[in-house]
N, C-alpha and C. Protein backbone atom coordinates (compact mmCIF):
# COMPACT_ATOMS: atom_id res chain seq x y z
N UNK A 1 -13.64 5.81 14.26
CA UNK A 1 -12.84 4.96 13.37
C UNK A 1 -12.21 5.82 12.28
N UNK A 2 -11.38 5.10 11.46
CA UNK A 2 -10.18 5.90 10.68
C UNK A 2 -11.80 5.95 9.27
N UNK A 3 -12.34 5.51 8.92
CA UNK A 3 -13.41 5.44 7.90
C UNK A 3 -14.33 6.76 8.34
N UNK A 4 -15.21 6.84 9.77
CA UNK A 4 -16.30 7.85 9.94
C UNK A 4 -14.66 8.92 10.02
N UNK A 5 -13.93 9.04 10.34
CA UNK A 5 -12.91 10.63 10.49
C UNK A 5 -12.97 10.70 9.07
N UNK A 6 -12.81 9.88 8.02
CA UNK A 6 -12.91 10.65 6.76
C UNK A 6 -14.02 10.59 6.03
N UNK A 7 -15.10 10.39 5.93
CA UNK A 7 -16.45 10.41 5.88
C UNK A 7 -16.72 11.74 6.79
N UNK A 8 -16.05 12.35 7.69
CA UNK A 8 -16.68 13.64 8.41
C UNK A 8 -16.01 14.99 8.10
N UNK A 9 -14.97 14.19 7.57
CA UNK A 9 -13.83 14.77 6.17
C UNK A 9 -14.43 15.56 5.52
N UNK A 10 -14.55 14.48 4.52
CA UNK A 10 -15.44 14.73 3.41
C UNK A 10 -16.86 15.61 3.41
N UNK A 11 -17.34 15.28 4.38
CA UNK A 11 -19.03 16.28 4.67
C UNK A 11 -18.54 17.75 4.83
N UNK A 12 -17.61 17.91 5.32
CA UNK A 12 -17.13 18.99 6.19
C UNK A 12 -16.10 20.13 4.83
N UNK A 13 -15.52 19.13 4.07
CA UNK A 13 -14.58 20.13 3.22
C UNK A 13 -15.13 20.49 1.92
N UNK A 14 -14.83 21.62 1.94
CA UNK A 14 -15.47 23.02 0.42
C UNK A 14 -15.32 22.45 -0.39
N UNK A 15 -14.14 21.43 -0.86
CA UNK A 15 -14.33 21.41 -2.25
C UNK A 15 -13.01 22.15 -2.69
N UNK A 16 -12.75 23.35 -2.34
CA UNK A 16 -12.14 23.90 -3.13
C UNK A 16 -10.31 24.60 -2.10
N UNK A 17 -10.37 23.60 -1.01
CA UNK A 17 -9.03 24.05 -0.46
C UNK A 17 -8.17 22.51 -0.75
N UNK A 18 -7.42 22.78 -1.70
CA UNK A 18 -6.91 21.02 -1.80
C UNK A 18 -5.88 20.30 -0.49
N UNK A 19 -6.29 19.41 -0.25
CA UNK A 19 -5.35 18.65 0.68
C UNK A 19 -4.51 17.34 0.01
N UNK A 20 -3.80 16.73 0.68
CA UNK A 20 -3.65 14.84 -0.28
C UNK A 20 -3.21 14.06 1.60
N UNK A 21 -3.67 13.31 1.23
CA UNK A 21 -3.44 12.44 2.57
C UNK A 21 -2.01 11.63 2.62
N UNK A 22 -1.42 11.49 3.23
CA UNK A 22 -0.47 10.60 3.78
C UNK A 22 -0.63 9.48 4.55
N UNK A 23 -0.38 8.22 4.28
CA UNK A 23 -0.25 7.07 5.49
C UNK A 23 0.35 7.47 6.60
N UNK A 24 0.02 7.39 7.75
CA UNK A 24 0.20 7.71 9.11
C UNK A 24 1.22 6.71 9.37
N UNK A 25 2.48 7.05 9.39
CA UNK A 25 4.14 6.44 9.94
C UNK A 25 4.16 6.16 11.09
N UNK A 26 3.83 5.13 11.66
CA UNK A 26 4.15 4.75 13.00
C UNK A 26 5.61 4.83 13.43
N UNK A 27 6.27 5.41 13.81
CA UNK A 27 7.85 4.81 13.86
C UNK A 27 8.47 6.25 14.40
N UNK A 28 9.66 6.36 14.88
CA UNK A 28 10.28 6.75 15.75
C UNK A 28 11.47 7.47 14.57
N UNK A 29 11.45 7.25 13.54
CA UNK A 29 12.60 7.40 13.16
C UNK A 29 12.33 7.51 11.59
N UNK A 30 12.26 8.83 11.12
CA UNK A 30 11.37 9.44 9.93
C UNK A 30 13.26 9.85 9.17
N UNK A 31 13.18 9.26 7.99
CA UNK A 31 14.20 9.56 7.19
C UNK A 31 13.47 10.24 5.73
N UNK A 32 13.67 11.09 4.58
CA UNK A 32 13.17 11.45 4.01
C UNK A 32 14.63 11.37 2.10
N UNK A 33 13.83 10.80 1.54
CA UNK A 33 14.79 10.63 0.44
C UNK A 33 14.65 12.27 -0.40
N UNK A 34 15.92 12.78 -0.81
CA UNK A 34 16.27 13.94 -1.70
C UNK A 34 16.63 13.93 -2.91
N UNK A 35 16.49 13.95 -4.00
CA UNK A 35 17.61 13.82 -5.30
C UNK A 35 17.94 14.84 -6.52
N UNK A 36 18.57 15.79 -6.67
CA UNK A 36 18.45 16.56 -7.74
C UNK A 36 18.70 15.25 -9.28
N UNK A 37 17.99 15.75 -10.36
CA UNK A 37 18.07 15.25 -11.49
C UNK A 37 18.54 16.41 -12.69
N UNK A 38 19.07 15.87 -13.87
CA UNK A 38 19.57 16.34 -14.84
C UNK A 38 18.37 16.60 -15.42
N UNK A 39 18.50 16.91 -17.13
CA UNK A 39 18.22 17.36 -17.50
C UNK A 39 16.72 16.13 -18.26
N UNK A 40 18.13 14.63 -18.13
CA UNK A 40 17.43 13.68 -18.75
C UNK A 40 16.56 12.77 -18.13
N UNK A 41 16.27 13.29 -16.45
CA UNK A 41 15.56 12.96 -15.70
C UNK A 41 16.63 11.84 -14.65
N UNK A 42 17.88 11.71 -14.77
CA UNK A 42 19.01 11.12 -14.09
C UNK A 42 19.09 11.76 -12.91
N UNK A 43 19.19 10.74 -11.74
CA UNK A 43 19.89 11.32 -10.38
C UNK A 43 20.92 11.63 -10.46
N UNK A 44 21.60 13.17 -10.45
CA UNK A 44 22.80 13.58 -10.21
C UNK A 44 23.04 13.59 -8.62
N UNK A 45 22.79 13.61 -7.85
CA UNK A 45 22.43 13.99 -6.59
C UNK A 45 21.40 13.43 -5.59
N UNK A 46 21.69 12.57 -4.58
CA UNK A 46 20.79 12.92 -3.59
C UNK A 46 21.39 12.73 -2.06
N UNK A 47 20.55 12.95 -1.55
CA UNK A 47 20.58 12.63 0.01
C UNK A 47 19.36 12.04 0.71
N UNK A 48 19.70 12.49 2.05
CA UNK A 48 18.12 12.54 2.69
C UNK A 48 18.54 13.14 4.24
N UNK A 49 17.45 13.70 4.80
CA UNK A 49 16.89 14.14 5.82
C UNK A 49 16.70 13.41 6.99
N UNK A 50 17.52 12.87 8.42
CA UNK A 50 16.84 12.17 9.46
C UNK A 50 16.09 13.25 10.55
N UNK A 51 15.13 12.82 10.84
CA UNK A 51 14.38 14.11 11.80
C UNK A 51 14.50 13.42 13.24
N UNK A 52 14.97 14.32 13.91
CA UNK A 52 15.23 13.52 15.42
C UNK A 52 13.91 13.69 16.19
N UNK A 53 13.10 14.32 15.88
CA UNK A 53 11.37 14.23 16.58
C UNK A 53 11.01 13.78 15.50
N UNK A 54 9.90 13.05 15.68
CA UNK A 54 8.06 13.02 14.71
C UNK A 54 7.76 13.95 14.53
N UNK A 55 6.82 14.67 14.16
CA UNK A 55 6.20 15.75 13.36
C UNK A 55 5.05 15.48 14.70
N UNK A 56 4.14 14.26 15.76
CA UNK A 56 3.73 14.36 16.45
C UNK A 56 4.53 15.40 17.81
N UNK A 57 5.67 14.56 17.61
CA UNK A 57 6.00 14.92 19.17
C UNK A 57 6.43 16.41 19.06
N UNK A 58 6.58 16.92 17.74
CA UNK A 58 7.00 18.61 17.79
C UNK A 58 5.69 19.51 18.20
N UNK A 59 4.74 18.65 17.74
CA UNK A 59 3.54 19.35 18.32
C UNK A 59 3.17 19.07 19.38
N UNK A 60 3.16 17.80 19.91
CA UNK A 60 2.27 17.87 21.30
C UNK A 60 3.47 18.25 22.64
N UNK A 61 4.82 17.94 21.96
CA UNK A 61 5.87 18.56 23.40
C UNK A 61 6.33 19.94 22.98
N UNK A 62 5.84 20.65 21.77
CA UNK A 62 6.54 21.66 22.02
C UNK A 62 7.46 21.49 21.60
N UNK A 63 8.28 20.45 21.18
CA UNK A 63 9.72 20.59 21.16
C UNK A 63 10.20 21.66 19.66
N UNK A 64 11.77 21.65 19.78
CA UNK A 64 12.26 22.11 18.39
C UNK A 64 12.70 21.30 17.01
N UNK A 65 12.90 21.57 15.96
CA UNK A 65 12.91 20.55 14.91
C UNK A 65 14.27 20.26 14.89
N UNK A 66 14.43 19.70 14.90
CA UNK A 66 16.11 19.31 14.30
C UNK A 66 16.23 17.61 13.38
N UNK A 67 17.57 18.31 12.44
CA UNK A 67 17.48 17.28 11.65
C UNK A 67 19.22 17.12 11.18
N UNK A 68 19.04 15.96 11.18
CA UNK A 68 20.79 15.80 10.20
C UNK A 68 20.96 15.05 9.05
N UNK A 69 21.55 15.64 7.92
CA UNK A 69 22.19 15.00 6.90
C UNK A 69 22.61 13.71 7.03
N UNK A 70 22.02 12.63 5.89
CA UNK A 70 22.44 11.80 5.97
C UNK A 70 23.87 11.21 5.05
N UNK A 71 24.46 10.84 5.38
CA UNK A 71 26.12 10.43 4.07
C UNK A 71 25.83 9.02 3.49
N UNK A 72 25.10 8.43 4.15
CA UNK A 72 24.35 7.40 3.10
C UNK A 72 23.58 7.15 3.25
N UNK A 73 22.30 6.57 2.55
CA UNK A 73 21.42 5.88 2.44
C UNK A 73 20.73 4.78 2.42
N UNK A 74 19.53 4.35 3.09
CA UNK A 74 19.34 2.72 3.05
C UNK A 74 19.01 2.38 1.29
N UNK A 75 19.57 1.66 0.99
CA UNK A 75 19.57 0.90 -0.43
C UNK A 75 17.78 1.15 -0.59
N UNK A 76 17.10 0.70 0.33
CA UNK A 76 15.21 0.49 -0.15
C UNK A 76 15.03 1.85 -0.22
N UNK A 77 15.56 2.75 0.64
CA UNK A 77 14.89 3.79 0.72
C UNK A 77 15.18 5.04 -0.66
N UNK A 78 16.49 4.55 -1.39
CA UNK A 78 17.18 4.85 -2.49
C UNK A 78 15.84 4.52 -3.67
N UNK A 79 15.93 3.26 -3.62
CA UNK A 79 15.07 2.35 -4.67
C UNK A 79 14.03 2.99 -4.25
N UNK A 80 12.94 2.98 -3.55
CA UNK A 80 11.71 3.74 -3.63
C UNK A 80 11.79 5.06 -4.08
N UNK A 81 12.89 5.84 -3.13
CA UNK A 81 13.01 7.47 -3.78
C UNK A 81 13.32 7.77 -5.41
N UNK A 82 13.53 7.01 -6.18
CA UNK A 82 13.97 6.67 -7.59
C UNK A 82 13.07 6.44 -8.17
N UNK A 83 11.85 5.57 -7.55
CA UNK A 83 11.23 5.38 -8.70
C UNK A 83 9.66 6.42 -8.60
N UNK A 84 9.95 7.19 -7.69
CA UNK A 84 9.06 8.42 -7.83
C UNK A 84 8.83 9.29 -9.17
């Protein structure tokens, strides 16, 4: 179960190599929000990243990474990347 894998986690790690966990993305279709900011903490800038594999399937097929620029953005995915 997803509870004893991190419970065997935990028994198992030093202490002292840091990790942070991520929710596991079910989905086919991984977009990633970008934004440079000023000085006053303002988005001057952003984009985002579409990855045409998972981060699974680059590992278990072998495959290569590829990714393309996006020219716009989904509005939610804006609003969440913002309020980071």
């Amino acid at each position: 179960t997803k509870k004893a894998d991190l419970e065997d986690f935990k028994t198992a790690w030093d202490g002292r190599t840091a990790y942070f966990f991520e929710k596991f993305v079910n989905s086919s279709i991984i977009t990633t929000y970008d934004g440079l900011i000023d000085n006053k903490g303002n988005v001057v800038f952003e984009t985002g990243l579409t990855y045409v594999h998972t981060p699974f399937e680059l590992v278990q097929s072998k495959k290569d990474n590829a990714y393309y620029i996006e020219k716009e953005l989904d509005p939610k995915l804006v609003s969440y990347g913002r309020a980071i």
